[in-house]
N, C-alpha and C. Protein backbone atom coordinates (compact mmCIF):
# COMPACT_ATOMS: atom_id res chain seq x y z
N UNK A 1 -27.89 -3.83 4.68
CA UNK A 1 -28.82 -2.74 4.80
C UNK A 1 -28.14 -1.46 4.39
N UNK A 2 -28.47 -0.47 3.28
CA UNK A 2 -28.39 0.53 3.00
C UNK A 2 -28.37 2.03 4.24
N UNK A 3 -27.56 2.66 4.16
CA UNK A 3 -27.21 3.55 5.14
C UNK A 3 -29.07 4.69 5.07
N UNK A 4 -29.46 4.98 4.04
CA UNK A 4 -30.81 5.50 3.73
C UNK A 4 -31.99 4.77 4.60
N UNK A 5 -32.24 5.43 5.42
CA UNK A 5 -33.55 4.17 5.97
C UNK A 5 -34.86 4.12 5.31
N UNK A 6 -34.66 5.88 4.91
CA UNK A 6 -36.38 5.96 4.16
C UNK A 6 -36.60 5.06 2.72
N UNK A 7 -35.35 4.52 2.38
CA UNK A 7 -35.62 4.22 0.96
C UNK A 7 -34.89 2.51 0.84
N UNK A 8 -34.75 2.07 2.14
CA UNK A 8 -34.31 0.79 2.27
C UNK A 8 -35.44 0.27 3.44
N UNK A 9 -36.55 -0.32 2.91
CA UNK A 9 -37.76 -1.15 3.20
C UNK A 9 -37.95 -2.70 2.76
N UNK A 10 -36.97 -3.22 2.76
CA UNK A 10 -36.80 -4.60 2.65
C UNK A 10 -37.37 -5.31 3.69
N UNK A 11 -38.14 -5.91 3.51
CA UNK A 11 -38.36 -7.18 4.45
C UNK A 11 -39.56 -6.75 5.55
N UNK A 12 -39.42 -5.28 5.30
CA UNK A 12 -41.33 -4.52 5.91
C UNK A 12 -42.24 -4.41 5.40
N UNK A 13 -43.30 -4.72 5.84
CA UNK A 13 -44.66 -4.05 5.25
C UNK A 13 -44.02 -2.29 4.92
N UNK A 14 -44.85 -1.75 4.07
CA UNK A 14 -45.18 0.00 3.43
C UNK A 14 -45.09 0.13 5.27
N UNK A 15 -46.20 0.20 6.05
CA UNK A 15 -45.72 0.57 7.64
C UNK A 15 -46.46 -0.24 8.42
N UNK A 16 -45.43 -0.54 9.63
CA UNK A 16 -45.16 -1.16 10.71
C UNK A 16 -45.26 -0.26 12.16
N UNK A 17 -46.14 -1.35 12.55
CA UNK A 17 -46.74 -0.15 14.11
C UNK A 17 -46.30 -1.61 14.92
N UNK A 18 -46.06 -0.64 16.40
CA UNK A 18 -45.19 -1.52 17.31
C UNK A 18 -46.05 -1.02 18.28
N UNK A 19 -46.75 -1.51 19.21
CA UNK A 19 -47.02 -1.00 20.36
C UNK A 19 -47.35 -1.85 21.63
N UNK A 20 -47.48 -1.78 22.95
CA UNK A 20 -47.44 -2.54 23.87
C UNK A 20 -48.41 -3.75 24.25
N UNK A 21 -48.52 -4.75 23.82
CA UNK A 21 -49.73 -5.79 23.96
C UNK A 21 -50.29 -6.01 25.24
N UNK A 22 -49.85 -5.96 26.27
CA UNK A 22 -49.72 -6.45 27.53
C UNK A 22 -50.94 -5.14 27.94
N UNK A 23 -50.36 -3.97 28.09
CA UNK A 23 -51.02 -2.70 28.38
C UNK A 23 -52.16 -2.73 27.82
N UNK A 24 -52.37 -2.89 26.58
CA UNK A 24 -53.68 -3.28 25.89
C UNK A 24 -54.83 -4.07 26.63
N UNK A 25 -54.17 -5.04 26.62
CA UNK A 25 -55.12 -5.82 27.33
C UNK A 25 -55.21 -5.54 28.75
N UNK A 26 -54.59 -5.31 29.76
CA UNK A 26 -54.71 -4.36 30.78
C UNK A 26 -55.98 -3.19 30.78
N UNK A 27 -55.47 -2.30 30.11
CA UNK A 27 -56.54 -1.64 29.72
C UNK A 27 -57.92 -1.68 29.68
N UNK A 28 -58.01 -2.87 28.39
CA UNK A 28 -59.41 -3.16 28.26
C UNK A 28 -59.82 -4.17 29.80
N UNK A 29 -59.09 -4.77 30.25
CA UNK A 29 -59.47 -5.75 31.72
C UNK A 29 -60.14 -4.60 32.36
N UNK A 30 -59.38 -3.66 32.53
CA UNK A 30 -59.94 -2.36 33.51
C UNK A 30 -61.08 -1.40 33.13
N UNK A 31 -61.09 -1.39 31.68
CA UNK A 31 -62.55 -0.76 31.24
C UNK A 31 -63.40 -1.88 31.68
N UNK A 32 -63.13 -2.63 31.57
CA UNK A 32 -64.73 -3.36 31.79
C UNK A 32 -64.96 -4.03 32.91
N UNK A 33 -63.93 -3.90 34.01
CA UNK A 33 -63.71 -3.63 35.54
C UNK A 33 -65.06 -2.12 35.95
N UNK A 34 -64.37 -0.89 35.20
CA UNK A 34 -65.18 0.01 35.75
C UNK A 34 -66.32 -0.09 35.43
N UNK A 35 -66.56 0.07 34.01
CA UNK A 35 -68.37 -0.42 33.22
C UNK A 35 -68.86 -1.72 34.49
N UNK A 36 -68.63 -2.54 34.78
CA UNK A 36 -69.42 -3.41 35.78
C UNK A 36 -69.36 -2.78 37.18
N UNK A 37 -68.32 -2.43 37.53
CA UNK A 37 -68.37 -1.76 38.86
C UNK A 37 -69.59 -0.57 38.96
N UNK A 38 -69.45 0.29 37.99
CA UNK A 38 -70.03 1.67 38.02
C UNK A 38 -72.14 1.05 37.59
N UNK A 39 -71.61 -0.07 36.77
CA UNK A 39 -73.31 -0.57 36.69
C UNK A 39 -73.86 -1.01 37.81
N UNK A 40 -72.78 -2.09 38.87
CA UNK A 40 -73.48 -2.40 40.30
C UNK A 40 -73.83 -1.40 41.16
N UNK A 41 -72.74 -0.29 41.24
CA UNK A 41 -73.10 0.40 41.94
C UNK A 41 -74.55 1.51 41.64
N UNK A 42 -74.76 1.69 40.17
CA UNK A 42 -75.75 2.59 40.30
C UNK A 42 -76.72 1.43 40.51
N UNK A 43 -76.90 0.49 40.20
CA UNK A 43 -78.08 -0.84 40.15
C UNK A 43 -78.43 -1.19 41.83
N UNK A 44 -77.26 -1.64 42.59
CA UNK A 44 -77.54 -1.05 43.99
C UNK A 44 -77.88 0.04 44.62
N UNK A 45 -77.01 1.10 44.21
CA UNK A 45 -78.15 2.23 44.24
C UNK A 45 -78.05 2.87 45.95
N UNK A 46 -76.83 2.65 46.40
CA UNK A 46 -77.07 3.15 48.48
C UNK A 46 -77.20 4.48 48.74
N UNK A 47 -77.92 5.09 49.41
CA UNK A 47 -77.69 6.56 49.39
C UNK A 47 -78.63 6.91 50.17
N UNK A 48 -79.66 6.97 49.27
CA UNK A 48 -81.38 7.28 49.61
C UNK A 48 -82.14 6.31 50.66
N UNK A 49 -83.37 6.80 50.63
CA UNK A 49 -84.61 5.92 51.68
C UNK A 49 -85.12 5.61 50.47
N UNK A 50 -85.04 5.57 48.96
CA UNK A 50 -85.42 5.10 48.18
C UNK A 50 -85.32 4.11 47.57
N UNK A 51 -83.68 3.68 48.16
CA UNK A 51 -82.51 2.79 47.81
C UNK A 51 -81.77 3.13 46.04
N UNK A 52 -82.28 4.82 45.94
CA UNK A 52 -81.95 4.59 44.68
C UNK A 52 -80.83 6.03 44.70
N UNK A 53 -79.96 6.60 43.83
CA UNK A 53 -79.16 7.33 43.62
C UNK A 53 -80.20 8.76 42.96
N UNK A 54 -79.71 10.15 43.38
CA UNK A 54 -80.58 11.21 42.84
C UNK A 54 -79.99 11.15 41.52
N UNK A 55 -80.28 11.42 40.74
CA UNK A 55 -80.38 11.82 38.71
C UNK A 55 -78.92 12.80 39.10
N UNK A 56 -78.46 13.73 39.92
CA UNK A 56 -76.94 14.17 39.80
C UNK A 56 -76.16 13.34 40.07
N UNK A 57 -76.42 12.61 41.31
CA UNK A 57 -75.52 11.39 41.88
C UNK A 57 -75.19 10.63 40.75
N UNK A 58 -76.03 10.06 40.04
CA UNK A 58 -76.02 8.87 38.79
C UNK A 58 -75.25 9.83 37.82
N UNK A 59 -75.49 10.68 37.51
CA UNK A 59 -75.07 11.63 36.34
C UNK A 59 -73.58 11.64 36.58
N UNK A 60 -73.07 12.05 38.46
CA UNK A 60 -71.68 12.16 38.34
C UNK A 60 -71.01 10.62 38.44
N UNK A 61 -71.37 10.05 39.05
CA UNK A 61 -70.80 8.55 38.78
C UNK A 61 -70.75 8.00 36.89
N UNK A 62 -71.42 8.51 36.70
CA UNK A 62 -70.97 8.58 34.70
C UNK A 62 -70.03 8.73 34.44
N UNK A 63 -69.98 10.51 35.14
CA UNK A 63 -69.03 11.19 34.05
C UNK A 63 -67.83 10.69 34.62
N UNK A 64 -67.80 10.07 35.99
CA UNK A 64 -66.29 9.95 36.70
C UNK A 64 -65.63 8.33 35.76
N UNK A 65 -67.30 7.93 35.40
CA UNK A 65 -66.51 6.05 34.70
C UNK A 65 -66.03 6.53 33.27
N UNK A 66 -66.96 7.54 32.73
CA UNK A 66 -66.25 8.37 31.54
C UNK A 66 -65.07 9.18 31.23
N UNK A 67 -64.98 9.40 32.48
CA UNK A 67 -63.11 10.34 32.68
C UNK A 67 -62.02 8.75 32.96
N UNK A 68 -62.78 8.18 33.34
CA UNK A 68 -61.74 6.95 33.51
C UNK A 68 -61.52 6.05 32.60
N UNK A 69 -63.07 5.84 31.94
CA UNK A 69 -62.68 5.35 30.55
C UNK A 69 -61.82 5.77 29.64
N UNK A 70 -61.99 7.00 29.32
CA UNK A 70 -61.01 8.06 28.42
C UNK A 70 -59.69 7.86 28.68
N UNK A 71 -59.15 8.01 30.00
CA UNK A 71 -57.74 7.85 30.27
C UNK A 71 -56.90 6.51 29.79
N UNK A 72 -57.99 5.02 30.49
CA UNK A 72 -57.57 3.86 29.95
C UNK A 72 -57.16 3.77 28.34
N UNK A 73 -58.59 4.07 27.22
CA UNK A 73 -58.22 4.56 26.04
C UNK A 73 -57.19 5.13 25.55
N UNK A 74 -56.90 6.17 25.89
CA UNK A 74 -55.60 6.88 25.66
C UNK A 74 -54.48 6.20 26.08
N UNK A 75 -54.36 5.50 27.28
CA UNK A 75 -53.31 4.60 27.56
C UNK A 75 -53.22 3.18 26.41
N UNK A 76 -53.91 2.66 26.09
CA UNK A 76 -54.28 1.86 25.38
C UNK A 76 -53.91 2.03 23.76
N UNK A 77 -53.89 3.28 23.68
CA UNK A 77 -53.17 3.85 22.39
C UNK A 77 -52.39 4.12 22.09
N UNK A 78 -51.59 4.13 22.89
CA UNK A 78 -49.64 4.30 22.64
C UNK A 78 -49.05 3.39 21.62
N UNK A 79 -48.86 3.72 20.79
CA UNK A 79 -48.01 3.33 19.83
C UNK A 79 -46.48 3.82 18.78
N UNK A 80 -46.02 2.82 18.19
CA UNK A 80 -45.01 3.65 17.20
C UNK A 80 -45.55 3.03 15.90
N UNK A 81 -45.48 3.94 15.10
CA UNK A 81 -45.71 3.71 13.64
C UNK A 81 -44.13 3.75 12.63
N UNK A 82 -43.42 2.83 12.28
CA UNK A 82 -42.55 3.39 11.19
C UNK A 82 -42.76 2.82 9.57
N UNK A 83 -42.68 3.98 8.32
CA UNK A 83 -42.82 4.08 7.45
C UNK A 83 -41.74 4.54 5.98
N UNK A 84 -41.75 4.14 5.33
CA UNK A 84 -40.58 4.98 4.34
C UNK A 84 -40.35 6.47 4.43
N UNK A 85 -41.27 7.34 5.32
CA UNK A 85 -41.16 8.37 4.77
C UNK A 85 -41.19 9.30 6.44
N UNK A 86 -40.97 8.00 7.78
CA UNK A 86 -40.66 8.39 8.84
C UNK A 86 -40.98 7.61 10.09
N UNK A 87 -41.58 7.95 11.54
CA UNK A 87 -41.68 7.18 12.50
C UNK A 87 -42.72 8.22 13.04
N UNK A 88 -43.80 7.62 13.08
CA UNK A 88 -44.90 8.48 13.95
C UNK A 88 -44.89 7.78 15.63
N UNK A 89 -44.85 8.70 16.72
CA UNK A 89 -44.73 8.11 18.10
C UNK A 89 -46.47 8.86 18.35
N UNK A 90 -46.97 7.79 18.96
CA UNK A 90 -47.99 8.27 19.61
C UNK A 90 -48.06 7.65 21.04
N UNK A 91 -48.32 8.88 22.23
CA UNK A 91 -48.35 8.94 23.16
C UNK A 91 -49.72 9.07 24.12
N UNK A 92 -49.72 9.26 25.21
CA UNK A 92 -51.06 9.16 26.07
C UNK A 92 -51.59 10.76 25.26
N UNK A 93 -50.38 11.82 25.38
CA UNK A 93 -50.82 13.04 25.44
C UNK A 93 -50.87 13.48 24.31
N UNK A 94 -49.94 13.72 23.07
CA UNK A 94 -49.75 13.39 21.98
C UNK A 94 -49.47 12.51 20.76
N UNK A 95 -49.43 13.04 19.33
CA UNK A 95 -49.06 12.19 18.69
C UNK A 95 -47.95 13.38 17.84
N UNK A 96 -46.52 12.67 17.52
CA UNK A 96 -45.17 13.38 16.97
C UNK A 96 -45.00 12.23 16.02
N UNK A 97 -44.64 12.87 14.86
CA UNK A 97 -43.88 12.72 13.99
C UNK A 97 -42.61 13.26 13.26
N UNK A 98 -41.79 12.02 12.85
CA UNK A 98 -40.67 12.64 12.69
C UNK A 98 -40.20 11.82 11.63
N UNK A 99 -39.26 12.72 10.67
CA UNK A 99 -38.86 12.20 9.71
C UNK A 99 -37.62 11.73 9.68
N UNK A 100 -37.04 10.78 8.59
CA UNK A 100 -35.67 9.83 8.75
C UNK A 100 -34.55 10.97 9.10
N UNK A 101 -34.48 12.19 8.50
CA UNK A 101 -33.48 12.79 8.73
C UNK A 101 -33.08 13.52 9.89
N UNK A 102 -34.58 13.66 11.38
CA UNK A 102 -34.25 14.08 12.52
C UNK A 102 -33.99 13.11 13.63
N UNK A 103 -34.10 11.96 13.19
CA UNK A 103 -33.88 10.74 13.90
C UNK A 103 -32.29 10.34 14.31
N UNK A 104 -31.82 10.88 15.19
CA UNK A 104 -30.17 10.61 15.02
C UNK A 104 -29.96 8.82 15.65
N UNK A 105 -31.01 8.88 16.44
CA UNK A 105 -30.43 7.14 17.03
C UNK A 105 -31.63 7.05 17.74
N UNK A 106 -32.08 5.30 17.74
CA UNK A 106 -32.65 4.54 18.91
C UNK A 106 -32.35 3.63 19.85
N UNK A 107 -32.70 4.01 20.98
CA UNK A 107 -32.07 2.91 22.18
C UNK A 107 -33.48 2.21 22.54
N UNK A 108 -33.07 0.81 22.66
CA UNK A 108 -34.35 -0.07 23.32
C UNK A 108 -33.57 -0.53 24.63
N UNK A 109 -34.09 0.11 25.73
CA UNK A 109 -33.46 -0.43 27.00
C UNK A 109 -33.66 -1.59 27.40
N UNK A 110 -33.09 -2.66 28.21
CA UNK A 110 -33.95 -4.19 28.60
C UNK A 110 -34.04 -3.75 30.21
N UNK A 111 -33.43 -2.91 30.95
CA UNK A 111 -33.59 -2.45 32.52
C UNK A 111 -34.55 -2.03 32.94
């Protein structure tokens, strides 16, 4: 292997994304944990003498499976991208990129 990383791509695809499989699927287990949870509960409906939830009640139980959805998503998206021309990290909060020449070293811990 050539000391150049950006210009020694042997044996890679153009770019290679690495990201956590396990979490993924985690993720999606738990989106669709809340989507059924948040459907029984408005479908049951406890609250009222109506047996049904008021139109805010339902509205905020949405937005709370929608703030939770979002988060899973974003967790679910963590990835690394590397390419000839650098290593994109994407995170829950951001996404950084960086090129071969600010990259001084990588450690993969097993602890």
């Amino acid at each position: 292997m050539s000391a150049d990383p950006a210009t020694d791509t042997a044996g890679f695809p153009a770019t290679y994304s690495v990201g956590p499989r396990l979490l993924r699927i985690v993720c999606w287990v738990c989106a669709i944990l809340v989507l059924v949870g948040v459907g029984l509960l408005l479908w049951a409906a406890p609250g009222t003498a109506t047996g049904s939830f008021e139109v805010l009640d339902s509205l905020g139980w949405i937005l709370v499976a929608l703030f939770v959805l979002t988060v899973l998503w974003r967790f679910g998206q963590v990835r690394v991208f590397v390419s000839p021309q650098g290593v994109k990290v994407r995170n829950v909060f951001v996404t950084k990129t960086f090129t071969w020449p600010e990259i001084l070293g990588v450690s993969m811990t097993t602890s």
